[in-house]
C-alpha atoms as a PDB file:
ATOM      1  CA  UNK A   1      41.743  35.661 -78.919  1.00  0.00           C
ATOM      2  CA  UNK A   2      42.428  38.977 -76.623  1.00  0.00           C
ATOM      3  CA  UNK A   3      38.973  38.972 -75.363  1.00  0.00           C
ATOM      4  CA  UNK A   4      39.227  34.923 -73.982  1.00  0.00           C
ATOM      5  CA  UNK A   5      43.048  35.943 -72.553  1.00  0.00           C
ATOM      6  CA  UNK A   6      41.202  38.918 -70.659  1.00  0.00           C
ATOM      7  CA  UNK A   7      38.711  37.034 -69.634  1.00  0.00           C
ATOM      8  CA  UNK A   8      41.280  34.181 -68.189  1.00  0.00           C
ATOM      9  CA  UNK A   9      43.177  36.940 -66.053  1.00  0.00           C
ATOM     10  CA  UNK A  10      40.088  38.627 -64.723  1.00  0.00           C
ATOM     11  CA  UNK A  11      38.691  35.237 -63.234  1.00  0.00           C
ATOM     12  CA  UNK A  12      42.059  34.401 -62.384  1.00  0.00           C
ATOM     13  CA  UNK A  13      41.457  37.409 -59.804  1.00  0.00           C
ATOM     14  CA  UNK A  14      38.409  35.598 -58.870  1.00  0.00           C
ATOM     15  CA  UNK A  15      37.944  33.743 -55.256  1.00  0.00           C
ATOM     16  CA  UNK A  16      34.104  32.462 -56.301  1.00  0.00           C
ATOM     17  CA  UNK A  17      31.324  33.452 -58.429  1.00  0.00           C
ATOM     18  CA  UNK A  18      28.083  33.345 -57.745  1.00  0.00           C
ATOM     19  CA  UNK A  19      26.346  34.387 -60.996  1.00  0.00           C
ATOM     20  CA  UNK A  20      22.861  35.760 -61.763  1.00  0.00           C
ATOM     21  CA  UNK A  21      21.303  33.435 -63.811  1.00  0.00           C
ATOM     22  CA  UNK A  22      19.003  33.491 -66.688  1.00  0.00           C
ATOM     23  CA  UNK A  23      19.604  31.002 -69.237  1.00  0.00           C
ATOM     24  CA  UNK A  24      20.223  33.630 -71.898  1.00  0.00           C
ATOM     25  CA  UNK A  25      23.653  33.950 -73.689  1.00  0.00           C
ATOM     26  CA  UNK A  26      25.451  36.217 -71.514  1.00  0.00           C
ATOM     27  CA  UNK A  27      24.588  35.080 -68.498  1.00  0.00           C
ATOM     28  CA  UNK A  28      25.513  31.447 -69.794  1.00  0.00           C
ATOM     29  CA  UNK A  29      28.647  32.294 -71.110  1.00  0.00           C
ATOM     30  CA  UNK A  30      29.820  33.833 -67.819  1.00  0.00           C
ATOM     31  CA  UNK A  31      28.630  31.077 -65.551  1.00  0.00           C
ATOM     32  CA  UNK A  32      30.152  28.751 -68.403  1.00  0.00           C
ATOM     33  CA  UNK A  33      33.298  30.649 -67.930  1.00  0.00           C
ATOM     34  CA  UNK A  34      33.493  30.865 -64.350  1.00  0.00           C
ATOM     35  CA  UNK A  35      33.323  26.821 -64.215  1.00  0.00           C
ATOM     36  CA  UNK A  36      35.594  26.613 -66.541  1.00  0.00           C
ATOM     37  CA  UNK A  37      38.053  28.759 -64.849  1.00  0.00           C
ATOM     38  CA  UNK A  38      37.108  28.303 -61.406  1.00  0.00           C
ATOM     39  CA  UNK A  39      36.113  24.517 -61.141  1.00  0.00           C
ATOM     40  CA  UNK A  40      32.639  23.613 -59.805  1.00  0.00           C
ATOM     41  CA  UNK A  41      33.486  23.811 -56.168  1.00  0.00           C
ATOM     42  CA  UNK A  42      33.752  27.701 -56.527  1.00  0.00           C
ATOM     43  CA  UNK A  43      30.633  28.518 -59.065  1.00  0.00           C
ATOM     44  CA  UNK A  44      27.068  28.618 -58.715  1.00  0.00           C
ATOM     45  CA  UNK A  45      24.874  29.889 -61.210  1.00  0.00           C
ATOM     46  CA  UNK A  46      21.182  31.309 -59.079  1.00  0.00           C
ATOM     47  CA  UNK A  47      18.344  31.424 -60.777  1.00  0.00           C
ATOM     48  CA  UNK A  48      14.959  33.298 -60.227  1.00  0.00           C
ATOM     49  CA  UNK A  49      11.566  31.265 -60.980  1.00  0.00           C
ATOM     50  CA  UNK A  50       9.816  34.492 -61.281  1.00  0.00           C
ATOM     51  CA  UNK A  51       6.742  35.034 -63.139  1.00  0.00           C
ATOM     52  CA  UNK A  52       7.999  37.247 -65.352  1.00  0.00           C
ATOM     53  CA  UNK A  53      10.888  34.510 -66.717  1.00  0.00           C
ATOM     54  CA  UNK A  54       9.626  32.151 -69.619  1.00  0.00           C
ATOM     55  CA  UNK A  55       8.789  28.558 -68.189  1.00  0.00           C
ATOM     56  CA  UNK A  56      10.645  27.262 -71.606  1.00  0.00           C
ATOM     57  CA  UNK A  57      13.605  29.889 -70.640  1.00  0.00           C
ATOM     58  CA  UNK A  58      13.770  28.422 -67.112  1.00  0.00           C
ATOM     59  CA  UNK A  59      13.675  24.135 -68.350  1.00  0.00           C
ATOM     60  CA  UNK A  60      16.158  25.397 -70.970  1.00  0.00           C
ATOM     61  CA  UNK A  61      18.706  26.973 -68.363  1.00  0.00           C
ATOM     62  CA  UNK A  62      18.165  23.588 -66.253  1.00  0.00           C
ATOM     63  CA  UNK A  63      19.207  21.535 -69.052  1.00  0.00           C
ATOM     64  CA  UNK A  64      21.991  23.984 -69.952  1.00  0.00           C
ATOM     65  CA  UNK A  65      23.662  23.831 -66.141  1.00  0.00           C
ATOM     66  CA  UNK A  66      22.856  19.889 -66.168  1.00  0.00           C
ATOM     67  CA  UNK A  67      25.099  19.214 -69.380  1.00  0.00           C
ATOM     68  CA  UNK A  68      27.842  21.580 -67.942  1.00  0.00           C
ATOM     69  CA  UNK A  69      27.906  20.153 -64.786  1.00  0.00           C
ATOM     70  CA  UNK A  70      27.192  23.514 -63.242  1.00  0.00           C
ATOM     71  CA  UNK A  71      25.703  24.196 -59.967  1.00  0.00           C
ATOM     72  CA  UNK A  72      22.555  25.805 -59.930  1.00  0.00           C
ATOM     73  CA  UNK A  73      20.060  27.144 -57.352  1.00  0.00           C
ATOM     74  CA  UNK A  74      16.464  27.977 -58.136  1.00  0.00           C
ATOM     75  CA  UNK A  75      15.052  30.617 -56.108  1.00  0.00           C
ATOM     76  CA  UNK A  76      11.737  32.205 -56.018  1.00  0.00           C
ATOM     77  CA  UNK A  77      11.614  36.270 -55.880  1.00  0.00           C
ATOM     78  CA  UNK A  78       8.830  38.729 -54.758  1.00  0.00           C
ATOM     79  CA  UNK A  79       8.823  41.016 -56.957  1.00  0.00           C
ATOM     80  CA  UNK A  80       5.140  40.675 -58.542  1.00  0.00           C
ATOM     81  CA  UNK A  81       4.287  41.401 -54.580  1.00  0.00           C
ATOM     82  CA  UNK A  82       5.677  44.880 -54.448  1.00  0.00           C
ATOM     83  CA  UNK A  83       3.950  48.237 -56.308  1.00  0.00           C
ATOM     84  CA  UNK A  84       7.241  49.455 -57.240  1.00  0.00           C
ATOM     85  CA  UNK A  85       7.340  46.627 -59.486  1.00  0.00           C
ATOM     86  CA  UNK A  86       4.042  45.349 -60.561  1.00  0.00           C
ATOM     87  CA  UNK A  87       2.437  49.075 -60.981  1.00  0.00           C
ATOM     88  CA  UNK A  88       5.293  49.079 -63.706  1.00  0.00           C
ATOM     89  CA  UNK A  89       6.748  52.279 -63.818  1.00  0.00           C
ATOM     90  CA  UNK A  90       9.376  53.350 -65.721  1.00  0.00           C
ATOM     91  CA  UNK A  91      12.552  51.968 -63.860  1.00  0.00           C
ATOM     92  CA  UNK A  92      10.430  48.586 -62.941  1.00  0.00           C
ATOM     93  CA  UNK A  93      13.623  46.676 -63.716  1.00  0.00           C
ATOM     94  CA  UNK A  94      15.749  48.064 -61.104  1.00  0.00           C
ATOM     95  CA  UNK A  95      13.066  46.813 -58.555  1.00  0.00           C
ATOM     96  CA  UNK A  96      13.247  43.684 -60.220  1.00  0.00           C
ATOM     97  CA  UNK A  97      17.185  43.206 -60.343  1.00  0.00           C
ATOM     98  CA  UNK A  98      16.957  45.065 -56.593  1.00  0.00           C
ATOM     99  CA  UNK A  99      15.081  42.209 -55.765  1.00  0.00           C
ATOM    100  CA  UNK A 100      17.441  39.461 -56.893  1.00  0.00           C
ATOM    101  CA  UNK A 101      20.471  40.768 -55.951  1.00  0.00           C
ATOM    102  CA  UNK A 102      19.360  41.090 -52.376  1.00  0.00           C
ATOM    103  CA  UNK A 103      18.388  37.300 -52.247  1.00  0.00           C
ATOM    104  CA  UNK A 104      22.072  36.723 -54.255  1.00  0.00           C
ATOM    105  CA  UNK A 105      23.474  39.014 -50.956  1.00  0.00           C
ATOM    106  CA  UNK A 106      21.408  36.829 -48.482  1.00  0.00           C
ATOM    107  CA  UNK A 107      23.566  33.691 -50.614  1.00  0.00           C
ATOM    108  CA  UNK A 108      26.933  34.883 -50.301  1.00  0.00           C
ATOM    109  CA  UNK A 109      26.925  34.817 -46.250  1.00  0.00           C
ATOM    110  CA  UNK A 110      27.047  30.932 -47.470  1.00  0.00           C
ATOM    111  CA  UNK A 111      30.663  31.884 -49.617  1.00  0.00           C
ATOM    112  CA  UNK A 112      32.368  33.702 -47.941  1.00  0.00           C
ATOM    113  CA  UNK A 113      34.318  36.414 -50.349  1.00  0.00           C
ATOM    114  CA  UNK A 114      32.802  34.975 -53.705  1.00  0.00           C
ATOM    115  CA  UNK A 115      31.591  37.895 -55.968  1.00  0.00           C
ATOM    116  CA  UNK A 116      28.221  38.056 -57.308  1.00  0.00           C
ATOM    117  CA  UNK A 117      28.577  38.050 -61.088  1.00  0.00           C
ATOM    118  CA  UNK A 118      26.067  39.042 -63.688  1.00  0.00           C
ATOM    119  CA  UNK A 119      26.256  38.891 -67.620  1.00  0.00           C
ATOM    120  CA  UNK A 120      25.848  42.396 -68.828  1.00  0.00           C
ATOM    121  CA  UNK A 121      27.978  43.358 -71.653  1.00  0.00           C
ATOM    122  CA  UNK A 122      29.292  46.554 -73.166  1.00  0.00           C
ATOM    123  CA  UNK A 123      26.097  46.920 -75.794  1.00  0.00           C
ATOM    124  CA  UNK A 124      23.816  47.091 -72.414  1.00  0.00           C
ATOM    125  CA  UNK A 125      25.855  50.160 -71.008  1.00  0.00           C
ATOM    126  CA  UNK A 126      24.690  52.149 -74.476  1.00  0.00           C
ATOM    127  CA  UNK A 127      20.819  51.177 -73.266  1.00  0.00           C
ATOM    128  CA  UNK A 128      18.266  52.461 -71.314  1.00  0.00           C
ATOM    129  CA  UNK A 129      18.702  49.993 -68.295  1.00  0.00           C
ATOM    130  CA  UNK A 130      17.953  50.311 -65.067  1.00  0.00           C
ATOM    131  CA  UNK A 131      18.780  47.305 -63.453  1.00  0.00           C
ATOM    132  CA  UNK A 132      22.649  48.938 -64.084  1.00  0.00           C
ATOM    133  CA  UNK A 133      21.901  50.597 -61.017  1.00  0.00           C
ATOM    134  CA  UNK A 134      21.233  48.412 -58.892  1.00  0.00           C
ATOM    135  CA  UNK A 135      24.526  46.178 -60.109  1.00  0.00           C
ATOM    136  CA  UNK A 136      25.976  49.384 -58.885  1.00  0.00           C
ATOM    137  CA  UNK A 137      24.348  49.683 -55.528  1.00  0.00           C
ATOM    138  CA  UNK A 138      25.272  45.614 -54.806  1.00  0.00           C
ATOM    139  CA  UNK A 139      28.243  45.972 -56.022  1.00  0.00           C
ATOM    140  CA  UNK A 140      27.775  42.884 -58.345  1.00  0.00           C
ATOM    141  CA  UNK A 141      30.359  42.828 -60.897  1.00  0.00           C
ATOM    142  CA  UNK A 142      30.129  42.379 -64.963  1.00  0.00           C
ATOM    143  CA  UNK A 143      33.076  39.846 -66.343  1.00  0.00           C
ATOM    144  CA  UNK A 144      32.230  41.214 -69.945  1.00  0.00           C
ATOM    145  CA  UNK A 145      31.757  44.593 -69.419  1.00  0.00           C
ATOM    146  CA  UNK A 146      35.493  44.652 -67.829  1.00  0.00           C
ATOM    147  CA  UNK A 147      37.046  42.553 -70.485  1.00  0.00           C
ATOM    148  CA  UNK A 148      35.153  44.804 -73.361  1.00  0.00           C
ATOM    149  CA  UNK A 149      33.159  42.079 -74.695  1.00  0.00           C
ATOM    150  CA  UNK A 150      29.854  43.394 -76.967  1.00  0.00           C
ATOM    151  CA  UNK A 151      27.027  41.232 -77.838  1.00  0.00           C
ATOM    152  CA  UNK A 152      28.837  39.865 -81.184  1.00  0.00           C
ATOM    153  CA  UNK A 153      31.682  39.116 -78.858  1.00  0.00           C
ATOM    154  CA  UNK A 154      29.395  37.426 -76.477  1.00  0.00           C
ATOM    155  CA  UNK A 155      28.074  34.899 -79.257  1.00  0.00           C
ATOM    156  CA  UNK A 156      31.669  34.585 -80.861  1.00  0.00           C
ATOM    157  CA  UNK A 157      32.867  33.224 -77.359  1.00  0.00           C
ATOM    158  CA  UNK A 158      29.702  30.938 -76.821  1.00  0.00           C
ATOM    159  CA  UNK A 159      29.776  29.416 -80.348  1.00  0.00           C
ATOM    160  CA  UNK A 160      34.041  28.929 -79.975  1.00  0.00           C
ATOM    161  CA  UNK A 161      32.489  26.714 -76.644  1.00  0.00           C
ATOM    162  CA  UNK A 162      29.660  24.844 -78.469  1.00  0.00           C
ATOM    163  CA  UNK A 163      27.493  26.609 -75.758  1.00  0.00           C
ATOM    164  CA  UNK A 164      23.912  25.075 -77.131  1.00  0.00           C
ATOM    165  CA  UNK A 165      22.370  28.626 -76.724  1.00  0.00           C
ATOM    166  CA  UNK A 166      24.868  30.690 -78.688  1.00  0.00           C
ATOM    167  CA  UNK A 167      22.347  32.111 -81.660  1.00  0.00           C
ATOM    168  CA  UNK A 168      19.562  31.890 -78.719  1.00  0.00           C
ATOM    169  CA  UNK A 169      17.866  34.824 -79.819  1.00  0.00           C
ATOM    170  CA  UNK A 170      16.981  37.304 -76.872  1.00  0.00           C
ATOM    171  CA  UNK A 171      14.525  37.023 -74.885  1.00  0.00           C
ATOM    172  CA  UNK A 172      13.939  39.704 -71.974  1.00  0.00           C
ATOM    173  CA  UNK A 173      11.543  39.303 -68.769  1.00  0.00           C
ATOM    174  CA  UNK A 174       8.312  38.910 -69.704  1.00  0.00           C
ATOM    175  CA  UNK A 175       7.090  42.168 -68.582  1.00  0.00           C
ATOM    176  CA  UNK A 176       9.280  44.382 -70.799  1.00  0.00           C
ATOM    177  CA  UNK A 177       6.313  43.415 -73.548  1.00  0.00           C
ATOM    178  CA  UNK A 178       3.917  45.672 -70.883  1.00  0.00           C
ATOM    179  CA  UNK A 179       4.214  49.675 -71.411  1.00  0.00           C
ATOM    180  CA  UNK A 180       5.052  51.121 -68.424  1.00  0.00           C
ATOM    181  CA  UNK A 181       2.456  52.201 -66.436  1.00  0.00           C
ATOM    182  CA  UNK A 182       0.270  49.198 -67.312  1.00  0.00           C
ATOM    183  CA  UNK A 183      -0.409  47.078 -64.106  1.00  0.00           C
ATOM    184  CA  UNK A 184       2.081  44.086 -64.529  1.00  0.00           C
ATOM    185  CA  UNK A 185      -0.156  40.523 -63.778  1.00  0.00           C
ATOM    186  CA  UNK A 186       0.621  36.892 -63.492  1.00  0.00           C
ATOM    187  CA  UNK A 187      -1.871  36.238 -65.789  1.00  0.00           C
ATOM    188  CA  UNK A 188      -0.838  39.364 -68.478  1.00  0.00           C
ATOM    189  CA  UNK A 189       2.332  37.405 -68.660  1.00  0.00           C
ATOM    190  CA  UNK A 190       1.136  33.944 -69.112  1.00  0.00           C
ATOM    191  CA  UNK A 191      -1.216  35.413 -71.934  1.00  0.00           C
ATOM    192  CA  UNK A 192       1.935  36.898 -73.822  1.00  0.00           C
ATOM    193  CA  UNK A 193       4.677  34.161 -72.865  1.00  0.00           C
ATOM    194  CA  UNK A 194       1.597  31.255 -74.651  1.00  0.00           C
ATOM    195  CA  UNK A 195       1.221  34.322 -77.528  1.00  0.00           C
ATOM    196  CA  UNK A 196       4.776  34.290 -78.619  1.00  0.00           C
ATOM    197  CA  UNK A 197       4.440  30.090 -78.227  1.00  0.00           C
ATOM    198  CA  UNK A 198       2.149  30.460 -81.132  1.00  0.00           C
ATOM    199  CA  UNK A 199       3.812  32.622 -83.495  1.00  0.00           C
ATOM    200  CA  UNK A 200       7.166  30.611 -82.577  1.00  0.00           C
ATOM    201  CA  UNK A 201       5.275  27.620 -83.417  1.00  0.00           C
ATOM    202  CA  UNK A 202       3.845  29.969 -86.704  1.00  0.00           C
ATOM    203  CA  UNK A 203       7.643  29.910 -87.670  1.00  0.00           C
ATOM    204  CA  UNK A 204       8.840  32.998 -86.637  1.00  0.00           C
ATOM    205  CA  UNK A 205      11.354  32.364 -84.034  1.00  0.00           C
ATOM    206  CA  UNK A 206      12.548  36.055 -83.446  1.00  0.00           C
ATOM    207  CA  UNK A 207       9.340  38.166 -82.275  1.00  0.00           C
ATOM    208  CA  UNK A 208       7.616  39.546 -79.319  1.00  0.00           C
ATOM    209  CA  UNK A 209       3.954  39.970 -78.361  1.00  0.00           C
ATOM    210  CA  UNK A 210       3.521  43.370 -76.717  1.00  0.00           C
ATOM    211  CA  UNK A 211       0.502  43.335 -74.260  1.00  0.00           C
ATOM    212  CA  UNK A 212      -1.530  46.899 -74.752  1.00  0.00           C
ATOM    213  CA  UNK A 213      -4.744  46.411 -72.374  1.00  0.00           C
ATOM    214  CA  UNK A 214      -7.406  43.732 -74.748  1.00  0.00           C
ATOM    215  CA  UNK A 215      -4.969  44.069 -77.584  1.00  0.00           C
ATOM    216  CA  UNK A 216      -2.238  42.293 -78.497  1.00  0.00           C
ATOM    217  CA  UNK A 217       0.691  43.463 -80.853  1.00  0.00           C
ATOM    218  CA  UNK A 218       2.516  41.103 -82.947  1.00  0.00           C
ATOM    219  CA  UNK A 219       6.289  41.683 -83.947  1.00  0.00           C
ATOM    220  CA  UNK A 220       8.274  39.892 -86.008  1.00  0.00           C
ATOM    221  CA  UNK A 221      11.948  40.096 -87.821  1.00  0.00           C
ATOM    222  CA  UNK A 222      11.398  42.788 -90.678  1.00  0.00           C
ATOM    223  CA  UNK A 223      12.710  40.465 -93.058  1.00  0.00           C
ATOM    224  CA  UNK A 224       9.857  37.760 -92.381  1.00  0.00           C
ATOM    225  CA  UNK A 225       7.290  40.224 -92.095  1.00  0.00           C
ATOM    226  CA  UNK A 226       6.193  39.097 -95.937  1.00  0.00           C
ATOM    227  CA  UNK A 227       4.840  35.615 -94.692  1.00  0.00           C
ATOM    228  CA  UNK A 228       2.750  36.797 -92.548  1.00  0.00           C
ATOM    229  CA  UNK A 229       0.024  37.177 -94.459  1.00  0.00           C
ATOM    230  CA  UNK A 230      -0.289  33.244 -94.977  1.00  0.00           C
ATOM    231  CA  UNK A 231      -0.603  32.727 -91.010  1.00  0.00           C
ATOM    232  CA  UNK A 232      -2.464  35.914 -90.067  1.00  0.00           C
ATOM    233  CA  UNK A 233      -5.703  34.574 -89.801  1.00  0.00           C
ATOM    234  CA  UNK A 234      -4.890  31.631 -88.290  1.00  0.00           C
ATOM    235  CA  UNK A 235      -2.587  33.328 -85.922  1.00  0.00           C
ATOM    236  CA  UNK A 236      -4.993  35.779 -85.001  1.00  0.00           C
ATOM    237  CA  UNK A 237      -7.715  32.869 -83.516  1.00  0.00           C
ATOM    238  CA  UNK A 238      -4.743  31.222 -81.729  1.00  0.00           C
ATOM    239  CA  UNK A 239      -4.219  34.047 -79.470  1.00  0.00           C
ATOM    240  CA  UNK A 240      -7.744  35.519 -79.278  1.00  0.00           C
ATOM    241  CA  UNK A 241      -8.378  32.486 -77.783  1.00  0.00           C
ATOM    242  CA  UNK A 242      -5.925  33.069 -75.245  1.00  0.00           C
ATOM    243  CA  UNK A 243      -8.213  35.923 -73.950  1.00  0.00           C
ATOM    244  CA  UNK A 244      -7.146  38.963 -75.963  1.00  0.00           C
ATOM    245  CA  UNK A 245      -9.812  40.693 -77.551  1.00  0.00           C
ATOM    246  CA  UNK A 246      -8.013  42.412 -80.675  1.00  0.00           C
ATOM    247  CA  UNK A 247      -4.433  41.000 -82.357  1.00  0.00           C
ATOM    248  CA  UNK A 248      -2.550  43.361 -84.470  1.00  0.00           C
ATOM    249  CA  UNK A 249       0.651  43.070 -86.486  1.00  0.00           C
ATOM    250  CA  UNK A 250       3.456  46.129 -86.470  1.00  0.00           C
ATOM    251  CA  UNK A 251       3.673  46.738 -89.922  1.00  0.00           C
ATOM    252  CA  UNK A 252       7.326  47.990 -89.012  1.00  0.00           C
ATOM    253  CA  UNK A 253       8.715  44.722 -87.461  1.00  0.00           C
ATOM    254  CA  UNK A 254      10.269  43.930 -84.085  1.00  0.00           C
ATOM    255  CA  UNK A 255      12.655  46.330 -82.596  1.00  0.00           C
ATOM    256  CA  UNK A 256      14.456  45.553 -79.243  1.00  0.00           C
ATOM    257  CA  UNK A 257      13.238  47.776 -76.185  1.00  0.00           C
ATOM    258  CA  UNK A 258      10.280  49.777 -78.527  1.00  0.00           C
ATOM    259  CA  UNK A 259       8.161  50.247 -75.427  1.00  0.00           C
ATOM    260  CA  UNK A 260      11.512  52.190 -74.429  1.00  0.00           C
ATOM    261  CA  UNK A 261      10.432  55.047 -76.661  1.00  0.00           C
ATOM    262  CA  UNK A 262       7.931  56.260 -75.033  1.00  0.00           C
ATOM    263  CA  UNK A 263      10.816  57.042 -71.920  1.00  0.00           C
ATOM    264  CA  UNK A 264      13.224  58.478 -74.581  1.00  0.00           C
ATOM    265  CA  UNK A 265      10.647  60.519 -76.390  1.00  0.00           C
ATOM    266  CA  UNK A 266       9.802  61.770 -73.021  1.00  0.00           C
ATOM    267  CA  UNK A 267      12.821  62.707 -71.947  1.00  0.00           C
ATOM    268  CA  UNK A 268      13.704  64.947 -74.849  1.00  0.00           C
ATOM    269  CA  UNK A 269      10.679  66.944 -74.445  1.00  0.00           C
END
């Protein structure tokens, strides 16, 4: 496998890792790798437990570093205490990742010449992302992006591991279910990370529950949008009584990064 032989010589290069940490796939598979390669001495995956990160998504990554006998650090960001971020505007996540990677800076004065890694892969360069720039500005580098590895290759690589969170569907910071310019809240993002509890629960395990003011807007895989209609009702109580006033369902399913139209549609004006 070319990718797992480019991978081998590029953290062959490597003198430490300290890797941002999320618990998703990519992120997993390079702190995976880097332990792998590296030994635990020289890795340490770093962690935020920000508001704005599933609790579920934050046990899960425990458990994941526990069985890999990875080191991890937990950290606590400030990001929901700055405008820049929780007024949401359009490039909120390069506050956010501005935010980490300055507390994964204040780190490496504890490793001396270890890199701070982070999991982006090639599909992410085609997106509208602005945490890219500040993994510019920090100079954090991207194992995947390097070696050419997409988000199929990503999954390929974890499965060929038995990494537990292989298929682990995505699951972006909570407040990418906010439109920007909506006032990002502690309690906005409780609201939608119990919402999406409830239609996981429903049986719908890929979907997203955008938060639009009192309403709520459920999305699930196009595919599974048909049985629906035998929940609905049931569905809709759940997360009323979460707070939310009105609960709809997108009739056109759930698309990665839709609130991201609004930016593109803009732009091409």
């Amino acid at each position: 496998m070319k990718a797992m032989e480019d991978l081998k010589a590029w953290y062959g290069q490597c003198p430490g890792a300290l890797v941002a940490f999320s618990g998703g796939v990519d992120s997993s598979l390079v702190a995976f790798l880097a332990r792998h390669f590296l030994g635990a001495e020289r890795v340490k995956a770093v962690i935020s437990a920000s508001p704005s990160l599933k609790l579920s998504d934050l046990e899960a990554a425990k458990h994941f570093a526990m069985g890999m006998d990875l080191p991890l650090e937990v950290i606590t960001t400030t990001e929901m205490d700055k405008p820049d971020y929780f007024e949401n505007p359009a490039n909120r996540c390069y506050f956010y990742k501005h935010t980490l990677y300055d507390e994964l800076l204040g780190l490496a004065g504890e490793y001396p010449g270890w890199w701070v890694l982070n999991g982006t892969n090639t599909d992410d360069t085609g997106d509208y992302r602005p945490g890219l720039k500040a993994a510019e500005e920090f100079k954090v580098r991207s194992p995947l992006v390097d070696c050419g590895v997409d988000k199929a290759g990503v999954r390929a690589l974890a499965e060929h591991f038995n990494l537990v969170c292989w298929d682990k569907p995505a699951s972006p910071c909570l407040s990418s279910r906010v439109p920007y310019g909506e006032r990002i809240t502690v309690d906005k993002l409780r609201q939608i990370e119990a919402a999406e509890a409830l239609v996981t629960e429903a049986g719908f395990r890929i979907n997203r529950v955008r938060h639009h003011g009192e309403t709520a807007r459920v999305e699930v895989e196009r595919d599974a949008i048909g049985g629906l209609a035998a929940v609905q009702d049931r569905l809709k109580a759940s997360i009323q009584a979460l707070g939310v006033r009105e609960v709809e369902f997108d009739t056109e399913g759930f698309v990665s990064g839709k609130l991201n139209r609004a930016i593109i549609s803009s732009a091409g004006r």
